[in-house]
PDB file of N, CA and C in Angstrom:
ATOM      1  N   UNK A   1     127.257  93.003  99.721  1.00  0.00           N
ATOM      2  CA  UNK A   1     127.281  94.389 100.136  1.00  0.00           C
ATOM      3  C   UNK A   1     126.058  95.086  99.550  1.00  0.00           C
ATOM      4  N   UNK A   2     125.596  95.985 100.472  1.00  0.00           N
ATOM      5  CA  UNK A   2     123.942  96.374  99.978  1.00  0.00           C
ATOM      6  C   UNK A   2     124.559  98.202  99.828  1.00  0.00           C
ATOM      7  N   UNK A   3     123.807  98.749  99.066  1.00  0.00           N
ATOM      8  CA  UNK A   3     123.981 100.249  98.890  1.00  0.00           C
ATOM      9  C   UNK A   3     122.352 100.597  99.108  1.00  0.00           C
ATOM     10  N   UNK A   4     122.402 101.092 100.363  1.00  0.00           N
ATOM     11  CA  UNK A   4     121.321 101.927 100.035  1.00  0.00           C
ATOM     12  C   UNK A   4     120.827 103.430 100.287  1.00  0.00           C
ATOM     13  N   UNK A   5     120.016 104.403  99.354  1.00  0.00           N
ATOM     14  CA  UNK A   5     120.222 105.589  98.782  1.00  0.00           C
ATOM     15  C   UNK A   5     118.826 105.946  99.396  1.00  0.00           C
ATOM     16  N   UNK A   6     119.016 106.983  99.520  1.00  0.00           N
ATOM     17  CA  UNK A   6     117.457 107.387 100.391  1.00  0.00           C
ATOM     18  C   UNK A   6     117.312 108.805  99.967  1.00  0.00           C
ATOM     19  N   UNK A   7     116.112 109.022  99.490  1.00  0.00           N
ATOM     20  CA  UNK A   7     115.071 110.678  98.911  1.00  0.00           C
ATOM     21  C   UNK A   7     114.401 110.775  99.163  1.00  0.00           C
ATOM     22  N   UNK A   8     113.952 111.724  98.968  1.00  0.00           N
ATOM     23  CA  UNK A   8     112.444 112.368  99.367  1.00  0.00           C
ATOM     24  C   UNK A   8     111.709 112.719  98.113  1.00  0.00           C
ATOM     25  N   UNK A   9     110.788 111.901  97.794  1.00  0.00           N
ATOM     26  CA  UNK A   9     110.133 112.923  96.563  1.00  0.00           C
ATOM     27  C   UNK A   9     109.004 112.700  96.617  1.00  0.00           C
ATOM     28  N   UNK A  10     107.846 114.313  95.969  1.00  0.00           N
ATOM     29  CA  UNK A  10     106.803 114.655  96.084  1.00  0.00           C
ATOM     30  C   UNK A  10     106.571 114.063  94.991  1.00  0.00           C
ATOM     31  N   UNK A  11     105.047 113.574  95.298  1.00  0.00           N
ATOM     32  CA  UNK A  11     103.949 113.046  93.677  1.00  0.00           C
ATOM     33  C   UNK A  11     102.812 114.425  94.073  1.00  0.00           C
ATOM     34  N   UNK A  12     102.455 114.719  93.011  1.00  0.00           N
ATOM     35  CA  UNK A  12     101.322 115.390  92.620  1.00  0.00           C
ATOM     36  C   UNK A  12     100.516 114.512  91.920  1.00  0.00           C
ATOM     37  N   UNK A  13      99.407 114.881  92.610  1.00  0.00           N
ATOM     38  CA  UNK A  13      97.987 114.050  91.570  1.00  0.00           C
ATOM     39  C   UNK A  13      97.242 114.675  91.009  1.00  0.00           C
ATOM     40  N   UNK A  14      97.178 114.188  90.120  1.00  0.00           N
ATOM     41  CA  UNK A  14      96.486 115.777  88.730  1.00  0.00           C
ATOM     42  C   UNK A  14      95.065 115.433  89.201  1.00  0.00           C
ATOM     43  N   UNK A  15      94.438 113.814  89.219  1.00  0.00           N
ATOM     44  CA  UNK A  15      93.371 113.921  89.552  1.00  0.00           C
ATOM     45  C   UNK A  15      92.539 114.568  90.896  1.00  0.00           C
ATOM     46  N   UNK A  16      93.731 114.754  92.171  1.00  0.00           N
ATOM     47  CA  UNK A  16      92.667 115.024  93.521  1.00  0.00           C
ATOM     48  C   UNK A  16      93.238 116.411  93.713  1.00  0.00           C
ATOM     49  N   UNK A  17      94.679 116.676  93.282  1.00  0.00           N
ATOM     50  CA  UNK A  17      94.770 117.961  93.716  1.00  0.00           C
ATOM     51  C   UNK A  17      95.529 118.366  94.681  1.00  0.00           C
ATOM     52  N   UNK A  18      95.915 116.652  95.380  1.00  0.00           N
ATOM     53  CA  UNK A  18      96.380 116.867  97.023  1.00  0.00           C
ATOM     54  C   UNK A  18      97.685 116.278  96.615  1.00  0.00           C
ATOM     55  N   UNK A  19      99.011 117.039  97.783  1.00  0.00           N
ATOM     56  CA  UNK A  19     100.598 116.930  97.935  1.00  0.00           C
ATOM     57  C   UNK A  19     100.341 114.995  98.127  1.00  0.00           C
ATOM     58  N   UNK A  20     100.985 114.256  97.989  1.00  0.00           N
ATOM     59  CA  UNK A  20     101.221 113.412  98.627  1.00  0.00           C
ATOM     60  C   UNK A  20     102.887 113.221  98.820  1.00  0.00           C
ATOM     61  N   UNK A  21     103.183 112.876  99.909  1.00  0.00           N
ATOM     62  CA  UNK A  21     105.153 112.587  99.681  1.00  0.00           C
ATOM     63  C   UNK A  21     105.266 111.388  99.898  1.00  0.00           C
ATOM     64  N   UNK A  22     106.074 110.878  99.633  1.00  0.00           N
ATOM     65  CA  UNK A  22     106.999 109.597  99.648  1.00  0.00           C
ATOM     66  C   UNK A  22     108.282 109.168 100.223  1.00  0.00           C
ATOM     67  N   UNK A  23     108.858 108.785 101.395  1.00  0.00           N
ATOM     68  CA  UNK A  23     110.226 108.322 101.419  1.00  0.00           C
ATOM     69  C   UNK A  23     110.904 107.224 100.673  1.00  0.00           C
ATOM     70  N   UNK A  24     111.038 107.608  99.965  1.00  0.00           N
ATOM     71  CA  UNK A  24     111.941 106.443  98.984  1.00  0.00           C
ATOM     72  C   UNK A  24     113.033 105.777  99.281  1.00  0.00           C
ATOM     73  N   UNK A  25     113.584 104.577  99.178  1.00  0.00           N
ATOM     74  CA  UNK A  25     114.696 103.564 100.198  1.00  0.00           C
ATOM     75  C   UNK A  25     114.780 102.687  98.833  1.00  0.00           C
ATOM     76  N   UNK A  26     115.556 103.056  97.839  1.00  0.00           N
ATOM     77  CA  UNK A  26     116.756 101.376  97.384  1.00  0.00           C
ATOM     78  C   UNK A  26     117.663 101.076  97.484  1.00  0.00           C
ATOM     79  N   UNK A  27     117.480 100.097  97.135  1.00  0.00           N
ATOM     80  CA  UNK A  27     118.198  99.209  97.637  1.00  0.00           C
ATOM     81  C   UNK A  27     119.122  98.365  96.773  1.00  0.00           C
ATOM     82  N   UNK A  28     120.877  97.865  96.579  1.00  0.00           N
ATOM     83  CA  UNK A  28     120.930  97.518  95.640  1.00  0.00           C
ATOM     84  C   UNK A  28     122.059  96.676  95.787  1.00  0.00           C
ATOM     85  N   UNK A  29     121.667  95.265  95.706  1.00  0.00           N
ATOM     86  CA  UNK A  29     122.359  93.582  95.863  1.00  0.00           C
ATOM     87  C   UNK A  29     123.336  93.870  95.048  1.00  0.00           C
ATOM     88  N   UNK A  30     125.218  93.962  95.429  1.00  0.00           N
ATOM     89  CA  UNK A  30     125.734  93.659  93.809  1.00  0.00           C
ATOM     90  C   UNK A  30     126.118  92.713  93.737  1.00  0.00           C
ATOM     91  N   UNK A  31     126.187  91.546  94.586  1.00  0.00           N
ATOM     92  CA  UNK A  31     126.175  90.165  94.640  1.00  0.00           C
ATOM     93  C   UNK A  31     125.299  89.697  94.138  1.00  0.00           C
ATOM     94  N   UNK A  32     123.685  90.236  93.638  1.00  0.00           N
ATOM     95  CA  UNK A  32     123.076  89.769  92.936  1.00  0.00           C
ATOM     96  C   UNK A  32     122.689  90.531  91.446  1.00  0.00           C
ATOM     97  N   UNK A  33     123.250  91.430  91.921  1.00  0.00           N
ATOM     98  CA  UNK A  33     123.122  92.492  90.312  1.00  0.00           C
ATOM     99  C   UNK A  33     121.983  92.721  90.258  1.00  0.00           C
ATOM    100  N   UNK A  34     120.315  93.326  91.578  1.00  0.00           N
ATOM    101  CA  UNK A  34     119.579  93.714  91.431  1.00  0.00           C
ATOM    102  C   UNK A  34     119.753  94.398  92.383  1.00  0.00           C
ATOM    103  N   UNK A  35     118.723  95.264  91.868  1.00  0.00           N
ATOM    104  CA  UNK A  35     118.142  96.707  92.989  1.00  0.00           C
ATOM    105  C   UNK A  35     116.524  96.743  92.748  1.00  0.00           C
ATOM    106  N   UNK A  36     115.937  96.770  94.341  1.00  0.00           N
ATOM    107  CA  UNK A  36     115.010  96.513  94.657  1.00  0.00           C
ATOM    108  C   UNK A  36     114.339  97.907  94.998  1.00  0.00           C
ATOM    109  N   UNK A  37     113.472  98.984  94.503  1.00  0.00           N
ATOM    110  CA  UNK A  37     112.921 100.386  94.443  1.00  0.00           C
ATOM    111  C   UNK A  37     111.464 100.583  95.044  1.00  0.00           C
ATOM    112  N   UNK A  38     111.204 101.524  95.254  1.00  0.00           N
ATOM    113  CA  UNK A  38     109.816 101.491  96.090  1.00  0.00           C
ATOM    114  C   UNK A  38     109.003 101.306  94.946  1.00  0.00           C
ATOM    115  N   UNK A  39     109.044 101.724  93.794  1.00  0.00           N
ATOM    116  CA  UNK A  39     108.542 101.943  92.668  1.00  0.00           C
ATOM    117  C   UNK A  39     108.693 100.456  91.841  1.00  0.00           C
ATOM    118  N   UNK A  40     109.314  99.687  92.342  1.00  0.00           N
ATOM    119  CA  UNK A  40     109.100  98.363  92.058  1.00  0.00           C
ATOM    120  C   UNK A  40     108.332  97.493  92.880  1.00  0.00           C
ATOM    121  N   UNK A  41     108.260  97.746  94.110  1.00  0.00           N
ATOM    122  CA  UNK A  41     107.918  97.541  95.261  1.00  0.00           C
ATOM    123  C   UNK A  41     106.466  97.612  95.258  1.00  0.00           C
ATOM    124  N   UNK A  42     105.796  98.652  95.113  1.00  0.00           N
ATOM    125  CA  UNK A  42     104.431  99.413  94.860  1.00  0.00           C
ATOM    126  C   UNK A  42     103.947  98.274  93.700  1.00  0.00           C
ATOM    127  N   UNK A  43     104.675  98.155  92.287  1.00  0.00           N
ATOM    128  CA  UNK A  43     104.044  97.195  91.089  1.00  0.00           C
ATOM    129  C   UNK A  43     104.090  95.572  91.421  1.00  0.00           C
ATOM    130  N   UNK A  44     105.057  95.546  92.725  1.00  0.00           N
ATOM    131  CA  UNK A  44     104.663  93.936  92.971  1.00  0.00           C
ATOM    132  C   UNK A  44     103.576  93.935  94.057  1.00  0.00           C
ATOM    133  N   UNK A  45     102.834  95.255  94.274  1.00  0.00           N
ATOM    134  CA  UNK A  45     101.475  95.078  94.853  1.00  0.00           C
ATOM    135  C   UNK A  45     100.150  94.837  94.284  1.00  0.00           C
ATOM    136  N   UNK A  46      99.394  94.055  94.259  1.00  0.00           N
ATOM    137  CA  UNK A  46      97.940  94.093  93.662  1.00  0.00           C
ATOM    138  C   UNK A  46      97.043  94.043  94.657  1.00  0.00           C
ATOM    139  N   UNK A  47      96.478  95.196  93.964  1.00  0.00           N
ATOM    140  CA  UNK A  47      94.931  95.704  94.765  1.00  0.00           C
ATOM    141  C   UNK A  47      93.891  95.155  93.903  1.00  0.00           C
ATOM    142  N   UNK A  48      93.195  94.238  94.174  1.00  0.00           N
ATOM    143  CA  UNK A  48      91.848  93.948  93.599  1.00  0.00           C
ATOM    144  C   UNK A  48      90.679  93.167  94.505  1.00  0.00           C
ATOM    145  N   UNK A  49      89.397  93.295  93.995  1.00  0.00           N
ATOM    146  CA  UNK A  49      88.959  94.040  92.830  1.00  0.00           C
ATOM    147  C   UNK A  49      89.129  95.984  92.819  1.00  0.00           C
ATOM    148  N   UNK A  50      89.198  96.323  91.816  1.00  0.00           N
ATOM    149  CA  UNK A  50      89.224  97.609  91.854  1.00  0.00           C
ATOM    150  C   UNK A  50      88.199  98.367  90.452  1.00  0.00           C
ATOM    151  N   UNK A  51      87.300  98.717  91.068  1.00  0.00           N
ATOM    152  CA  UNK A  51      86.669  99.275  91.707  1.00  0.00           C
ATOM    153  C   UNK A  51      86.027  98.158  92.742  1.00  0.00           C
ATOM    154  N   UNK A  52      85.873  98.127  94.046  1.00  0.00           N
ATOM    155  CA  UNK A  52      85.432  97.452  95.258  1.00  0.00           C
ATOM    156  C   UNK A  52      84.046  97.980  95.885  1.00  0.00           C
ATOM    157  N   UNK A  53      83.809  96.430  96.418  1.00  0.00           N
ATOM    158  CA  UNK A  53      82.549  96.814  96.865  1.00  0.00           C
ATOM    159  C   UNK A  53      82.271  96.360  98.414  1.00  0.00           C
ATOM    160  N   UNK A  54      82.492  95.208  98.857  1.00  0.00           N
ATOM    161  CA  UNK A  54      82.896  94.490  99.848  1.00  0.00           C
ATOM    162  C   UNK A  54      84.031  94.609 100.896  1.00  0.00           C
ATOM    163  N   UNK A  55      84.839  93.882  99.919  1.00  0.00           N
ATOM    164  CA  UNK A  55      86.870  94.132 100.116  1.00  0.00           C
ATOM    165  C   UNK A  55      87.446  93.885  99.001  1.00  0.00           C
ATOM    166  N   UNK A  56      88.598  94.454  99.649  1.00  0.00           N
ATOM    167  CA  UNK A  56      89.708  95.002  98.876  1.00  0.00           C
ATOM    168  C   UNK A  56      91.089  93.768  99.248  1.00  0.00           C
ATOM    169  N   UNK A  57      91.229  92.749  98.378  1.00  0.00           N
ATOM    170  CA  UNK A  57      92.533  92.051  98.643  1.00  0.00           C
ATOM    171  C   UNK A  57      94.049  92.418  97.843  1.00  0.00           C
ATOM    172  N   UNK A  58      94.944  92.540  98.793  1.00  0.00           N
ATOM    173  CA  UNK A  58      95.848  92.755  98.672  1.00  0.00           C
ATOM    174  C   UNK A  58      96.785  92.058  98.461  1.00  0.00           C
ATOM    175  N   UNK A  59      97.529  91.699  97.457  1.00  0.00           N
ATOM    176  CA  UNK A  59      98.730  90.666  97.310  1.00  0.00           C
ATOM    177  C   UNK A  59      99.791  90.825  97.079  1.00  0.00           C
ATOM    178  N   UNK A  60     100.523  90.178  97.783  1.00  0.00           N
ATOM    179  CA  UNK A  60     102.137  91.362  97.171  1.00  0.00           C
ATOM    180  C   UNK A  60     103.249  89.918  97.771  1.00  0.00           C
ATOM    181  N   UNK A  61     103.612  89.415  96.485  1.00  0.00           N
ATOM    182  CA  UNK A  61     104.406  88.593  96.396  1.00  0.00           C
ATOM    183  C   UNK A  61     105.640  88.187  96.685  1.00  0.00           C
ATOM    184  N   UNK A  62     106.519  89.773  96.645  1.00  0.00           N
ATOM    185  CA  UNK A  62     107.704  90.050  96.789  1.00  0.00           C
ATOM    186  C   UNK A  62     107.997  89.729  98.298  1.00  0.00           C
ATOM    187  N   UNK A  63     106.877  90.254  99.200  1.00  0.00           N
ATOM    188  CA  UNK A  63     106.862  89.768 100.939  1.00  0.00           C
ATOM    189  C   UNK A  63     106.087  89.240 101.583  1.00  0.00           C
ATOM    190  N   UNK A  64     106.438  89.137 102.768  1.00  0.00           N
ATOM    191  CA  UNK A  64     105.800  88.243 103.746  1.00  0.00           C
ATOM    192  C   UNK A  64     104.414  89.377 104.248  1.00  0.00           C
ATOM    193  N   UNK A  65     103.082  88.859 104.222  1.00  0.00           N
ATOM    194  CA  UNK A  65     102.011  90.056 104.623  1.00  0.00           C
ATOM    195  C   UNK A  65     102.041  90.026 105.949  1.00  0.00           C
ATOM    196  N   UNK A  66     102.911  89.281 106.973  1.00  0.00           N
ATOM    197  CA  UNK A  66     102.978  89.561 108.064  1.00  0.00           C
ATOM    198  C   UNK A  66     103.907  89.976 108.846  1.00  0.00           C
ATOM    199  N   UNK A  67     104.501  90.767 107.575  1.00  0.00           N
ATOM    200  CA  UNK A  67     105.590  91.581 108.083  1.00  0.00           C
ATOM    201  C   UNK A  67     105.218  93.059 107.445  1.00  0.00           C
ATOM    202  N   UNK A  68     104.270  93.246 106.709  1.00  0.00           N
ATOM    203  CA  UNK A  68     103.536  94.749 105.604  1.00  0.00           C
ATOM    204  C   UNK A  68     103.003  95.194 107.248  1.00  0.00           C
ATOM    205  N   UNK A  69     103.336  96.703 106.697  1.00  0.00           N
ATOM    206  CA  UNK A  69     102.333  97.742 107.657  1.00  0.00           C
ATOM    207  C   UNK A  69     101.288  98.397 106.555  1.00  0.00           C
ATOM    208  N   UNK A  70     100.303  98.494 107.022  1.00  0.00           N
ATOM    209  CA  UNK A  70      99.554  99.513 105.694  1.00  0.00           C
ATOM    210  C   UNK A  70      98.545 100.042 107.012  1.00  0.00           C
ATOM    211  N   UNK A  71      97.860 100.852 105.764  1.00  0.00           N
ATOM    212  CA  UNK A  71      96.968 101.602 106.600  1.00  0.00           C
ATOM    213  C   UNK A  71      95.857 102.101 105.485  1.00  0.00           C
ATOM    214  N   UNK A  72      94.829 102.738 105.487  1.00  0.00           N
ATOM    215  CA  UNK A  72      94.052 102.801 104.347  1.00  0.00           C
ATOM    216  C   UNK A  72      93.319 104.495 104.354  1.00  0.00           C
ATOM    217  N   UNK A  73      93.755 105.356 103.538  1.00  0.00           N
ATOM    218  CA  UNK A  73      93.019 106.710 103.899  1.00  0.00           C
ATOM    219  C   UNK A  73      92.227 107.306 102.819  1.00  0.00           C
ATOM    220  N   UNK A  74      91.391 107.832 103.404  1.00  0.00           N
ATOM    221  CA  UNK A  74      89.862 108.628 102.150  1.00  0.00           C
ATOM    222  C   UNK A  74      91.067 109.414 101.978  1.00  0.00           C
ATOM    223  N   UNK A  75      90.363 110.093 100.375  1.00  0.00           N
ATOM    224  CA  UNK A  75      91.015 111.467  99.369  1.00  0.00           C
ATOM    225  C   UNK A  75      91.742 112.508 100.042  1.00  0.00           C
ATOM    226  N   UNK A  76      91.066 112.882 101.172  1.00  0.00           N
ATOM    227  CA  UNK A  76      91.543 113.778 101.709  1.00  0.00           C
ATOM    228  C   UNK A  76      92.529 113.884 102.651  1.00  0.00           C
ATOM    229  N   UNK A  77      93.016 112.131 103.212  1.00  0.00           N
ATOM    230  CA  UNK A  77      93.957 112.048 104.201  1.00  0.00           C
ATOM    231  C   UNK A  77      93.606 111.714 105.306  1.00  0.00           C
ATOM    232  N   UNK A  78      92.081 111.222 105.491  1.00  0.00           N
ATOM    233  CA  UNK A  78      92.282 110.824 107.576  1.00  0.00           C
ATOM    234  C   UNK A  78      92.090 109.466 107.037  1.00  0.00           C
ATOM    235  N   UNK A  79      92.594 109.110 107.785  1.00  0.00           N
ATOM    236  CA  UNK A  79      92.864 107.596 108.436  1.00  0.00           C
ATOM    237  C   UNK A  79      91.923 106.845 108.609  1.00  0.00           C
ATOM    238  N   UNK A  80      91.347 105.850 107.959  1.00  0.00           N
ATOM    239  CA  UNK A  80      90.087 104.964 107.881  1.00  0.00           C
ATOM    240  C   UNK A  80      90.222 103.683 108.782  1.00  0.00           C
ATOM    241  N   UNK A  81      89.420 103.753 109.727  1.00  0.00           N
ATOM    242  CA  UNK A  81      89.349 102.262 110.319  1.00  0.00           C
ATOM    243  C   UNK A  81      89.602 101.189 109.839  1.00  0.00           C
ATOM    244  N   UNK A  82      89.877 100.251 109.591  1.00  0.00           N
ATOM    245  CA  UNK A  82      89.520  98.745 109.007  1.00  0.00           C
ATOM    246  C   UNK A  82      90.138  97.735 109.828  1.00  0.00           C
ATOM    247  N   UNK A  83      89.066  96.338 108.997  1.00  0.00           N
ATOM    248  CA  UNK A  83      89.455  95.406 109.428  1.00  0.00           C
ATOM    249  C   UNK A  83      89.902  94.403 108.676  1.00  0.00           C
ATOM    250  N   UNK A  84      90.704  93.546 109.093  1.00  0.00           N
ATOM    251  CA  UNK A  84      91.326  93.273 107.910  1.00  0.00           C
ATOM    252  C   UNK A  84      91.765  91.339 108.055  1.00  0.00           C
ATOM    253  N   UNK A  85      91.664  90.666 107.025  1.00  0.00           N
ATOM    254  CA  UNK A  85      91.820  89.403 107.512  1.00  0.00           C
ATOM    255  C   UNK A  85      93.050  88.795 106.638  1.00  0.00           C
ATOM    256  N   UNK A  86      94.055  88.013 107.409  1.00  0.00           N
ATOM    257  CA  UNK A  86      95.040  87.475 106.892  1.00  0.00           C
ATOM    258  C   UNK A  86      94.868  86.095 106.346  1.00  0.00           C
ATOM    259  N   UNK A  87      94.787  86.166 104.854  1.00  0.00           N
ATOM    260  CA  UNK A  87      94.562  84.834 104.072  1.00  0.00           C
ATOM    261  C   UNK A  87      95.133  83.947 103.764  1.00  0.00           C
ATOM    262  N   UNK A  88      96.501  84.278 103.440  1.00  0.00           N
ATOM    263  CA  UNK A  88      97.634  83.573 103.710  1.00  0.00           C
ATOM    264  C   UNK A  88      99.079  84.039 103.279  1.00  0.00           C
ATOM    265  N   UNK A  89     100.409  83.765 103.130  1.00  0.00           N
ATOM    266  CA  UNK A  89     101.465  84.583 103.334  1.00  0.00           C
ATOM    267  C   UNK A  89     101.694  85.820 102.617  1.00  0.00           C
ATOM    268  N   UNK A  90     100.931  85.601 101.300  1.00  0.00           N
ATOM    269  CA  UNK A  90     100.884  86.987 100.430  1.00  0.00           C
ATOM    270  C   UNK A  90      99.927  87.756 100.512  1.00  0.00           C
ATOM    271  N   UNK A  91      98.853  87.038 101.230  1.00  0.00           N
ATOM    272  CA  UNK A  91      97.270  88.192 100.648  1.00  0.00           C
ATOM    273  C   UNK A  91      96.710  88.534 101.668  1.00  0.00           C
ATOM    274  N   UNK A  92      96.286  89.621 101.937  1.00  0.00           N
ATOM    275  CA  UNK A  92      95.053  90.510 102.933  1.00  0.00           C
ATOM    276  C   UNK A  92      93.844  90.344 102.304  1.00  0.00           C
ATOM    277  N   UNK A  93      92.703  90.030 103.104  1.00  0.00           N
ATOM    278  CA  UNK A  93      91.229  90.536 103.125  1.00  0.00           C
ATOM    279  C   UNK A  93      91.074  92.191 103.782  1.00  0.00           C
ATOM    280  N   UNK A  94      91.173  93.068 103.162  1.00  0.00           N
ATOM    281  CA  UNK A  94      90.219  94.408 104.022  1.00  0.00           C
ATOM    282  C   UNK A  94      88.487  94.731 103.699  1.00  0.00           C
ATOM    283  N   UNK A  95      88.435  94.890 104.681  1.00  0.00           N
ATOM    284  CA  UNK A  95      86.602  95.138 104.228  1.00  0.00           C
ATOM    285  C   UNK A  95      86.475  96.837 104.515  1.00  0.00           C
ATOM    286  N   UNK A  96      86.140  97.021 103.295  1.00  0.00           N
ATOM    287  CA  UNK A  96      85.798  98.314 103.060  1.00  0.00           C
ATOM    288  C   UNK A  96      84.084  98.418 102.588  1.00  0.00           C
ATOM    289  N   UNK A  97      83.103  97.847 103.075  1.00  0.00           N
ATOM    290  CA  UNK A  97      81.869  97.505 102.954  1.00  0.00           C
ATOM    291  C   UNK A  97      80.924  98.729 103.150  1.00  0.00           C
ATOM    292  N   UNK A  98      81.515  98.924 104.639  1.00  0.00           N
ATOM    293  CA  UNK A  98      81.052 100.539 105.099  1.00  0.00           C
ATOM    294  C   UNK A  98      81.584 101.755 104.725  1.00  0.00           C
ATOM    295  N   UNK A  99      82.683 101.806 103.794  1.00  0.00           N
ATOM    296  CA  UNK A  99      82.796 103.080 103.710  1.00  0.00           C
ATOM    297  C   UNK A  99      82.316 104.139 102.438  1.00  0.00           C
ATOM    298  N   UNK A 100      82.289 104.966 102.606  1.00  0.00           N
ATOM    299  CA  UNK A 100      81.195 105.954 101.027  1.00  0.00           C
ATOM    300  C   UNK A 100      82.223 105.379  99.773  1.00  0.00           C
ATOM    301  N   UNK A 101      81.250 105.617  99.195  1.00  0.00           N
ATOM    302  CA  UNK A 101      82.135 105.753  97.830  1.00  0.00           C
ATOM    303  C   UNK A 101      82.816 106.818  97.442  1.00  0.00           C
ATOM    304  N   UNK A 102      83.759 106.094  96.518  1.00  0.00           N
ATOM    305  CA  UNK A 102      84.613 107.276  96.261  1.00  0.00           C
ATOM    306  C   UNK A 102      86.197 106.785  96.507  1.00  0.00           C
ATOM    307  N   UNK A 103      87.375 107.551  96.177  1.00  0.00           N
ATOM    308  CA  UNK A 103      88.600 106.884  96.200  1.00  0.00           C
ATOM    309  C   UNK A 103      89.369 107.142  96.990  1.00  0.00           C
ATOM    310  N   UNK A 104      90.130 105.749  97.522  1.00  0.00           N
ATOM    311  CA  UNK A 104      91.055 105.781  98.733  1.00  0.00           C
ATOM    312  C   UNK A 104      92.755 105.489  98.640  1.00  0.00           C
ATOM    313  N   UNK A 105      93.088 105.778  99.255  1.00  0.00           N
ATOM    314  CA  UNK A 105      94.220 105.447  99.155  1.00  0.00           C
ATOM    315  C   UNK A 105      94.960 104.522 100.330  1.00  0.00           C
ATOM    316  N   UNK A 106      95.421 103.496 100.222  1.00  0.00           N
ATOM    317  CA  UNK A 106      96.483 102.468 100.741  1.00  0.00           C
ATOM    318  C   UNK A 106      97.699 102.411 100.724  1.00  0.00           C
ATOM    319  N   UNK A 107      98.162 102.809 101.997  1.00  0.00           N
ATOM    320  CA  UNK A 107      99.744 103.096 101.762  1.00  0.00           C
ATOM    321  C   UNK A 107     100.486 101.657 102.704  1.00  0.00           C
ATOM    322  N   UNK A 108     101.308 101.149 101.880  1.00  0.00           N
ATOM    323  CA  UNK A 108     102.068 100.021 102.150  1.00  0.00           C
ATOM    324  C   UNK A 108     103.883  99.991 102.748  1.00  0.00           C
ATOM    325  N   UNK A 109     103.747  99.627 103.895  1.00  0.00           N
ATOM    326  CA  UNK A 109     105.277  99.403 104.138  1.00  0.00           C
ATOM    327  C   UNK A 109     105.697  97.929 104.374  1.00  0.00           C
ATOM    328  N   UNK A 110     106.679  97.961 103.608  1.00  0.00           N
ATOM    329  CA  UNK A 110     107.760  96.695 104.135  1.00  0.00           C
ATOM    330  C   UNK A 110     108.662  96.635 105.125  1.00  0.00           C
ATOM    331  N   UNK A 111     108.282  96.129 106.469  1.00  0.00           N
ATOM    332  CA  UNK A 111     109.212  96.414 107.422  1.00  0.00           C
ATOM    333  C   UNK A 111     110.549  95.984 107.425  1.00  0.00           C
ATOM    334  N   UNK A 112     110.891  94.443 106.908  1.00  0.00           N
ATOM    335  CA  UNK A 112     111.888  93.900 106.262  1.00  0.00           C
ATOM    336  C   UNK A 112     113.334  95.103 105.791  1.00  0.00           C
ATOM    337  N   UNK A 113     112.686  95.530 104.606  1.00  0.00           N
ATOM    338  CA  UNK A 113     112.891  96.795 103.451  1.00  0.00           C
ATOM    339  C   UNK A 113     113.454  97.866 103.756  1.00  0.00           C
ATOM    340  N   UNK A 114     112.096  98.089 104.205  1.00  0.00           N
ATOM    341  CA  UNK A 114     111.886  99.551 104.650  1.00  0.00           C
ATOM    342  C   UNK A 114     111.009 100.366 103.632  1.00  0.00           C
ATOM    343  N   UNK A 115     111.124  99.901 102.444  1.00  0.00           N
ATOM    344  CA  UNK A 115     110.369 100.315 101.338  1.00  0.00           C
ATOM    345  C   UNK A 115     108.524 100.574 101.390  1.00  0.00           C
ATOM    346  N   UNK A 116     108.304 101.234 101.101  1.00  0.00           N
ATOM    347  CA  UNK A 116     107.036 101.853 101.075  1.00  0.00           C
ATOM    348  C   UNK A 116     106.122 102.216  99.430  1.00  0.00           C
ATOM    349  N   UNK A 117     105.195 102.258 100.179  1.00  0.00           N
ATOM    350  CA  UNK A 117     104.361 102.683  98.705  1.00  0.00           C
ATOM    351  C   UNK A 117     102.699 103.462  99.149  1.00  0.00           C
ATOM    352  N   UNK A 118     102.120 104.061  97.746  1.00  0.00           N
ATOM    353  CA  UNK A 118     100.874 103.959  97.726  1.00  0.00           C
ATOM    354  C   UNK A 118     100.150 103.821  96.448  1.00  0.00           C
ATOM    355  N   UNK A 119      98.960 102.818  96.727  1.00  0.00           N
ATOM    356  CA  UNK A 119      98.558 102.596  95.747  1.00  0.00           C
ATOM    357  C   UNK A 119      96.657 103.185  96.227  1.00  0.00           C
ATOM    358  N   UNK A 120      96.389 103.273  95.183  1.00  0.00           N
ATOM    359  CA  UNK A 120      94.741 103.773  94.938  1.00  0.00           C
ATOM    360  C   UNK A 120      93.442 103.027  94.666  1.00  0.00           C
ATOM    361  N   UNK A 121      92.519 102.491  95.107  1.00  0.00           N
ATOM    362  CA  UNK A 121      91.287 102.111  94.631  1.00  0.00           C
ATOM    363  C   UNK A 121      90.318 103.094  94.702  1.00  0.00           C
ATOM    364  N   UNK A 122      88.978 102.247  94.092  1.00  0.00           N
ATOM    365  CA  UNK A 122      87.614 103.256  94.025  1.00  0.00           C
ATOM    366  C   UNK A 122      86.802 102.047  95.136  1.00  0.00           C
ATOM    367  N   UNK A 123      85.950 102.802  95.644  1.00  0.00           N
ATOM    368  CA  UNK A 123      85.085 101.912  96.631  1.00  0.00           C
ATOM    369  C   UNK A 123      83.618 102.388  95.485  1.00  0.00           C
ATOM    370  N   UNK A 124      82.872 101.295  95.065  1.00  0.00           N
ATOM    371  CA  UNK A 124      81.665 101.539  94.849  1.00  0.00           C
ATOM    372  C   UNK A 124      80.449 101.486  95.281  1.00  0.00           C
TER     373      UNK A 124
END
């Protein structure tokens, strides 16, 4: 039997200044005595290298990357092109080669889940 609890909560970023929100979705096995959180979800993601220059690989262990939605947006919120290459069940290639420097944000969904996240790099 799964329980799952659903919120809404705002992050503020001291560094940019800008609202970001979050739908939050856990989730919680009591047949297995875990609960699975976006906020757990988000830390079984790795973004590296960070600071980037090329691309940006993404690994996230917990799922299948061909079941992740993401998308990748400058500071301010529009929506950045990319392209992106599938390496194998955990990891993304994105090439962020062309874009300015400066910091972006990557927001991750688990379609599986439902769980979501965002995480931050610097492009150099």
């Amino acid at each position: 039997m799964k329980l799952r609890l659903r919120w809404f909560v705002v992050v503020f970023t001291w560094l940019t200044g800008i609202l970001i929100s979050q739908d939050i979705l856990a989730q919680h096995d009591f047949a297995a005595g875990t609960e699975r959180t976006a906020a757990s979800f988000v830390k079984s993601v790795e973004v590296f290298p960070n600071p980037a220059v090329d691309y940006v690989h993404l690994r996230i262990e917990q799922a299948d990357v061909a079941k992740i939605q993401f998308s990748v947006h400058n500071i301010i919120g529009n929506k950045m092109e990319v392209e992106s290459e599938l390496l194998n069940d955990h990891e993304l290639r994105v090439r962020v080669k062309d874009f300015a420097i400066g910091y972006y944000l990557i927001s991750v969904k688990d379609t599986e889940s439902n769980l979501s996240g965002i995480i931050k790099f610097v492009k150099k």
